[in-house]
PDB file of N, CA and C in Angstrom:
ATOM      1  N   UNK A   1     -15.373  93.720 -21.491  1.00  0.00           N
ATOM      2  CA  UNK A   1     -15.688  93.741 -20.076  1.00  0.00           C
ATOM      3  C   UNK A   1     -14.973  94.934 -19.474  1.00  0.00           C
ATOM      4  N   UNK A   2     -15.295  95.914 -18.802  1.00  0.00           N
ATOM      5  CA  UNK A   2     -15.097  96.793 -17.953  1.00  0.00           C
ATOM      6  C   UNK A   2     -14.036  96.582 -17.254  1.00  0.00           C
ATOM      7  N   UNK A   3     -12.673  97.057 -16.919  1.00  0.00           N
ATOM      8  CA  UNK A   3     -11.459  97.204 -16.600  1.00  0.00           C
ATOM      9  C   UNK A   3     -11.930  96.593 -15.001  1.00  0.00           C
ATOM     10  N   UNK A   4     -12.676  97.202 -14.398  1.00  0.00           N
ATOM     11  CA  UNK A   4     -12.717  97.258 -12.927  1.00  0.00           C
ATOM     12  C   UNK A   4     -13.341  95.605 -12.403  1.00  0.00           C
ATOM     13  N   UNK A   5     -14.632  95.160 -12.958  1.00  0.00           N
ATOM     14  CA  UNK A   5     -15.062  94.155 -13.381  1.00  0.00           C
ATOM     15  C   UNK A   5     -13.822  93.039 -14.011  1.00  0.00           C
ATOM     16  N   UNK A   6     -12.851  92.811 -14.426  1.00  0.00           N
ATOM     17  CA  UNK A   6     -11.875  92.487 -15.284  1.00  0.00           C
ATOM     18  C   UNK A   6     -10.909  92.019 -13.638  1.00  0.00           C
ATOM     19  N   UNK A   7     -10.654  93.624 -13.696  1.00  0.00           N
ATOM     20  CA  UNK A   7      -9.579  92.756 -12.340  1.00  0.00           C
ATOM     21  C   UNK A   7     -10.374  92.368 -11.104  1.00  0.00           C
ATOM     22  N   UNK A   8     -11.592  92.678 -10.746  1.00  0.00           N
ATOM     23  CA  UNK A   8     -12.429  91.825  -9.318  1.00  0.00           C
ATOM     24  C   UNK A   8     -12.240  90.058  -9.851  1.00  0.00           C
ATOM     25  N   UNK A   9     -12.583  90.127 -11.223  1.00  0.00           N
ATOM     26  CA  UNK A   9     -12.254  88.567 -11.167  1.00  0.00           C
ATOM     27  C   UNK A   9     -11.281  87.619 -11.690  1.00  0.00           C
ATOM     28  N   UNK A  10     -10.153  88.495 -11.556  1.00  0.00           N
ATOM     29  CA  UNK A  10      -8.703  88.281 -12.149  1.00  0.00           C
ATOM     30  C   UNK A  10      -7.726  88.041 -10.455  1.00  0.00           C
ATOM     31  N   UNK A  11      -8.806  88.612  -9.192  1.00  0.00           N
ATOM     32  CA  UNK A  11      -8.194  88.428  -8.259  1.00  0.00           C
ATOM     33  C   UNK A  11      -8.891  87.458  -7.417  1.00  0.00           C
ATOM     34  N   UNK A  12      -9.776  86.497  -8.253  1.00  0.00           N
ATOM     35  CA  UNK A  12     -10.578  85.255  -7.248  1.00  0.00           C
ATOM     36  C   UNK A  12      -9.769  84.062  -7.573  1.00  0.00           C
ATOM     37  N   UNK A  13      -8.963  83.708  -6.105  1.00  0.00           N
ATOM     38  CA  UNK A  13      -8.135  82.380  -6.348  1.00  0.00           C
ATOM     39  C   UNK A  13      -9.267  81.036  -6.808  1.00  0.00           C
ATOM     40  N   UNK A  14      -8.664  80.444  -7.721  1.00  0.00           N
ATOM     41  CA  UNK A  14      -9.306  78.935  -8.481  1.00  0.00           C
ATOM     42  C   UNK A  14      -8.340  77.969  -8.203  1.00  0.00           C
ATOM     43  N   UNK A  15      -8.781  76.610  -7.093  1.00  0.00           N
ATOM     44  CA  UNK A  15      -8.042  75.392  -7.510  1.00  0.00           C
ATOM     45  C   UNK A  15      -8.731  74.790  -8.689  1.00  0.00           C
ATOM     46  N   UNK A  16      -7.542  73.859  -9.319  1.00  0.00           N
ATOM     47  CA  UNK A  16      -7.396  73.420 -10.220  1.00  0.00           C
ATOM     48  C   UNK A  16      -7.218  72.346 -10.128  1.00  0.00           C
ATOM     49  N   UNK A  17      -7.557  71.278 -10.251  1.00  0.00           N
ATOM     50  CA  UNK A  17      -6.555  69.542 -10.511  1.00  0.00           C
ATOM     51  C   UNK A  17      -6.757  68.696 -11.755  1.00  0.00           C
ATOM     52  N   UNK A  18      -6.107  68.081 -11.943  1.00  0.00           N
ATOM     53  CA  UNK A  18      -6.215  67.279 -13.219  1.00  0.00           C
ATOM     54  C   UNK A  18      -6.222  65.471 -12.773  1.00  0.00           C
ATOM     55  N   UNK A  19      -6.455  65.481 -11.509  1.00  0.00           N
ATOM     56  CA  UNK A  19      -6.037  64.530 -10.864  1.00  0.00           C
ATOM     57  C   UNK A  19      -5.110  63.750 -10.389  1.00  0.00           C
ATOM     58  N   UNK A  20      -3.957  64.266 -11.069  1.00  0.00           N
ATOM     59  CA  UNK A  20      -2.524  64.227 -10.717  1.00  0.00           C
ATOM     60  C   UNK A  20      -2.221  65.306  -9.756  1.00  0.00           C
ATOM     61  N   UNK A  21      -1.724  65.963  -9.922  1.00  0.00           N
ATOM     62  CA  UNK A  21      -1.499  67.440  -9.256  1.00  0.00           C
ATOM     63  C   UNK A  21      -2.760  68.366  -9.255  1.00  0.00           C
ATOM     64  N   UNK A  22      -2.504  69.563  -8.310  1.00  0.00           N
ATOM     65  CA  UNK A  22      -3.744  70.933  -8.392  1.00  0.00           C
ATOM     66  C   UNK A  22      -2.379  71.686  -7.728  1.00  0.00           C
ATOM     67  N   UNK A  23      -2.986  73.052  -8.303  1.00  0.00           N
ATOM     68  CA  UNK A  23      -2.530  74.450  -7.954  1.00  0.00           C
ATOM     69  C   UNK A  23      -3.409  75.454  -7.836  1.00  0.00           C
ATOM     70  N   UNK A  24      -3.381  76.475  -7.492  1.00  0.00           N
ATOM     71  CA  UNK A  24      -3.808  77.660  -7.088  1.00  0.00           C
ATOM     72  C   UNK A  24      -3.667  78.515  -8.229  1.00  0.00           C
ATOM     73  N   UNK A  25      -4.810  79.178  -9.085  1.00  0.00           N
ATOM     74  CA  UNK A  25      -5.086  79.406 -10.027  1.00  0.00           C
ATOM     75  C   UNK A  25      -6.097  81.040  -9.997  1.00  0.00           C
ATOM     76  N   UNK A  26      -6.020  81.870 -10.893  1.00  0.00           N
ATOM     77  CA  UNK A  26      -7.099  82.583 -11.039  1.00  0.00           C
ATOM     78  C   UNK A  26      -8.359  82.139 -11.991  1.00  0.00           C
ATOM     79  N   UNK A  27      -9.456  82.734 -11.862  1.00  0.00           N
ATOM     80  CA  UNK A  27     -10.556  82.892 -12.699  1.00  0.00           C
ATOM     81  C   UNK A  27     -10.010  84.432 -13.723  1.00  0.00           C
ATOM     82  N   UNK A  28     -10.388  83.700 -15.217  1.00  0.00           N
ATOM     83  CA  UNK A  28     -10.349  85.256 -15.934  1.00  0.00           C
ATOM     84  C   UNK A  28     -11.533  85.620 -16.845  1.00  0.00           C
ATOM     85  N   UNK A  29     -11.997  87.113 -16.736  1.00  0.00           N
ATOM     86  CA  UNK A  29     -13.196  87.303 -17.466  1.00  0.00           C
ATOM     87  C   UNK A  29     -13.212  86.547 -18.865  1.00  0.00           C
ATOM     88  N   UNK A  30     -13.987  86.005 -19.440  1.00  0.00           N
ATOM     89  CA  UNK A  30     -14.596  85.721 -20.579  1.00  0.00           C
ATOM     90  C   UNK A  30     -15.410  86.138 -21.420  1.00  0.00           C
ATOM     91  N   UNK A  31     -14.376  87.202 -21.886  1.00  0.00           N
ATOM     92  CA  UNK A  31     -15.236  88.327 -22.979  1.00  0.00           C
ATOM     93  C   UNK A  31     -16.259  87.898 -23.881  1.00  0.00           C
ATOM     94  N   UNK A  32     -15.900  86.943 -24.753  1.00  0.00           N
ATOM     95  CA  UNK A  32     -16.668  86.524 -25.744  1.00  0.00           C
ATOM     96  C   UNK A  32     -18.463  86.393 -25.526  1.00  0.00           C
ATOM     97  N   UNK A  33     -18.475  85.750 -23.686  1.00  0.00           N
ATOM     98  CA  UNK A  33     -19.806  85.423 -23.767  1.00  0.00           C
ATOM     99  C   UNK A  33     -20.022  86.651 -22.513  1.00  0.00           C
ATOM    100  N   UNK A  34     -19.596  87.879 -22.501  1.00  0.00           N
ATOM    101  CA  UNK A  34     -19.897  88.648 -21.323  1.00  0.00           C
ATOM    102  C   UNK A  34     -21.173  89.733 -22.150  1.00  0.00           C
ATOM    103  N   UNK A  35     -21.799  89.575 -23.147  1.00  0.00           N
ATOM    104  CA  UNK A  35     -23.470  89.916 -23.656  1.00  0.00           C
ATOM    105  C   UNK A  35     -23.936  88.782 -22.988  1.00  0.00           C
ATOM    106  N   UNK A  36     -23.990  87.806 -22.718  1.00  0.00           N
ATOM    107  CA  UNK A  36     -24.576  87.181 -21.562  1.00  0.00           C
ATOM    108  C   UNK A  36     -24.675  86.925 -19.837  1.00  0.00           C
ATOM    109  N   UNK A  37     -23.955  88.212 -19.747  1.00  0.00           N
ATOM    110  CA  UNK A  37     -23.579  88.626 -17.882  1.00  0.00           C
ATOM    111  C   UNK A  37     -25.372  88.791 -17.610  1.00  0.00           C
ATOM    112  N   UNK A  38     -25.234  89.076 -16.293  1.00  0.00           N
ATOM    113  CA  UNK A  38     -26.201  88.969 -15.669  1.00  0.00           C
ATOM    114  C   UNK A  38     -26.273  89.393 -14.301  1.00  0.00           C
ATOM    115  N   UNK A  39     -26.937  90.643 -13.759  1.00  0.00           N
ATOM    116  CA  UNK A  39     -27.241  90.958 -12.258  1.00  0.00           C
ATOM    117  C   UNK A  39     -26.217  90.323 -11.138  1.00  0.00           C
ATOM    118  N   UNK A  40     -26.599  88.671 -11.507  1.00  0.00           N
ATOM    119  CA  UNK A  40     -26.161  87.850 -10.361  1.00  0.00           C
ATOM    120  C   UNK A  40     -24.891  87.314 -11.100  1.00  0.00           C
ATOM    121  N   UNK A  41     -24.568  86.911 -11.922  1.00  0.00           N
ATOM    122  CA  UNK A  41     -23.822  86.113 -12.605  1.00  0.00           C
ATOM    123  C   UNK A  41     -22.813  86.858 -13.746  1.00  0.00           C
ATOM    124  N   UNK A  42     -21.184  86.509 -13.777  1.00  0.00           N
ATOM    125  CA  UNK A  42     -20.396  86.571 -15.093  1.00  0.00           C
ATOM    126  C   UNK A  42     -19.726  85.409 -15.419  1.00  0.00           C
ATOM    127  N   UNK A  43     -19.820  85.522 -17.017  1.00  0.00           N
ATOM    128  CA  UNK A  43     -19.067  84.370 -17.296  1.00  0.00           C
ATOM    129  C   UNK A  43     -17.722  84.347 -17.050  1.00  0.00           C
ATOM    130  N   UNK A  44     -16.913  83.227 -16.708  1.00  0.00           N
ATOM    131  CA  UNK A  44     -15.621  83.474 -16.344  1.00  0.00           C
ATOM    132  C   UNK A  44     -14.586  82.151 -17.219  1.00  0.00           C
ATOM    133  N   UNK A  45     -13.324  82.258 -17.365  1.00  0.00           N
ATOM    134  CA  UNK A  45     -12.631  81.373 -17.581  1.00  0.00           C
ATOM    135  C   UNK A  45     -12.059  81.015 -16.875  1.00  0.00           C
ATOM    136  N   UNK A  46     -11.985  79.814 -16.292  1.00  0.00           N
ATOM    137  CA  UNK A  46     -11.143  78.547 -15.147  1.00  0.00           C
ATOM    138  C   UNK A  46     -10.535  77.847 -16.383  1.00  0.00           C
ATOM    139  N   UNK A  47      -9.040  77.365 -15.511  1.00  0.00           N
ATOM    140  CA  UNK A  47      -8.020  76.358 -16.356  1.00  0.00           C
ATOM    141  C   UNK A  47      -8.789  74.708 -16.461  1.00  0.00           C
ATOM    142  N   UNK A  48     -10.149  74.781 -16.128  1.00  0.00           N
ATOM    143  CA  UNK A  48     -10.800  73.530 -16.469  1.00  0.00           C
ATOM    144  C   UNK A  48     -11.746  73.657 -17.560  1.00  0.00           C
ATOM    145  N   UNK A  49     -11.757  75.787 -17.755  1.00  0.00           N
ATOM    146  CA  UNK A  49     -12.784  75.563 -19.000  1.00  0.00           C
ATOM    147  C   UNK A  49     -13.867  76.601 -18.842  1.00  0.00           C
ATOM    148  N   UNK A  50     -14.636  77.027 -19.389  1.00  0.00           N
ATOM    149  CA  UNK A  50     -15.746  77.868 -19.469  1.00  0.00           C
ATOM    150  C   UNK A  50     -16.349  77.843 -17.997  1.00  0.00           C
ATOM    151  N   UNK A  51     -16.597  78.470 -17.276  1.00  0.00           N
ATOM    152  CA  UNK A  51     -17.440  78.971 -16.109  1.00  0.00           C
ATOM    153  C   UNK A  51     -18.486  79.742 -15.787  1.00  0.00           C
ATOM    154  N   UNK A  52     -19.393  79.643 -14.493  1.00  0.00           N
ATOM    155  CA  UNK A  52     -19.915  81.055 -14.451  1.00  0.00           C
ATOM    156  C   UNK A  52     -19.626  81.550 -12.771  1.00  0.00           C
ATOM    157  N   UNK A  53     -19.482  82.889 -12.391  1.00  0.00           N
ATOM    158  CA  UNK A  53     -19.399  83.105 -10.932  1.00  0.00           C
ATOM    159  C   UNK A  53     -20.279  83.798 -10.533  1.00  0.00           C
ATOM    160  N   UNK A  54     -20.882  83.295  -9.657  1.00  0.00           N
ATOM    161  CA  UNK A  54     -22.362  83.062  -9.089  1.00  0.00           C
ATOM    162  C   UNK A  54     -22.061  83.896  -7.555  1.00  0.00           C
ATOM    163  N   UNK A  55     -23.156  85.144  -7.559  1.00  0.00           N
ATOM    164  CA  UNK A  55     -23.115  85.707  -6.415  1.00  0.00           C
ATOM    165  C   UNK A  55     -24.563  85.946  -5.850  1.00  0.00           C
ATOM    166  N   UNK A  56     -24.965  85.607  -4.792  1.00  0.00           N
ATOM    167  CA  UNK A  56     -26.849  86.233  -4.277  1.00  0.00           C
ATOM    168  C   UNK A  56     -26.749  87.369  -5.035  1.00  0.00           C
ATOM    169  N   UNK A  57     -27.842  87.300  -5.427  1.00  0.00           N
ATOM    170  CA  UNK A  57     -28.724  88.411  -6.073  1.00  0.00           C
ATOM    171  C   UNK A  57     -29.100  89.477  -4.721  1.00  0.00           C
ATOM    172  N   UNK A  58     -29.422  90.585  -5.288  1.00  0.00           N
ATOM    173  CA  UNK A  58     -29.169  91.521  -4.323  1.00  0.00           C
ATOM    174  C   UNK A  58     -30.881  92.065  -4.475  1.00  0.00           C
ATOM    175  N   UNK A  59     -31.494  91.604  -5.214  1.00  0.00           N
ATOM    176  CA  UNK A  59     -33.259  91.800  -5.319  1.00  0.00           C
ATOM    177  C   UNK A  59     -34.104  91.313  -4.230  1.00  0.00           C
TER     178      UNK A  59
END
């Protein structure tokens, strides 16, 4: 994933809870499945697990 791309979503705060406690968390790129990015969409990693971050399409 692209350095610049990398830190835009290294700086989107993520809550988190486990149902006990939550904290304030980042999202981090998820290289492995980023051949599956998309226009509107990257895959991301949250401390709950595989993600995707979803923005309007600009078409």
């Amino acid at each position: 994933m692209s350095g610049g791309c990398a830190g835009s979503v290294e700086r989107i705060p993520y809550w988190a809870s486990d149902g006990r406690a939550e904290g304030l968390h980042t999202l981090g790129p998820d290289g492995s499945r980023f051949r599956d990015a998309d226009e509107a969409w990257v895959p991301v990693i949250t401390p709950d697990g595989p993600g995707v971050l979803l923005w309007a399409d600009s078409d």
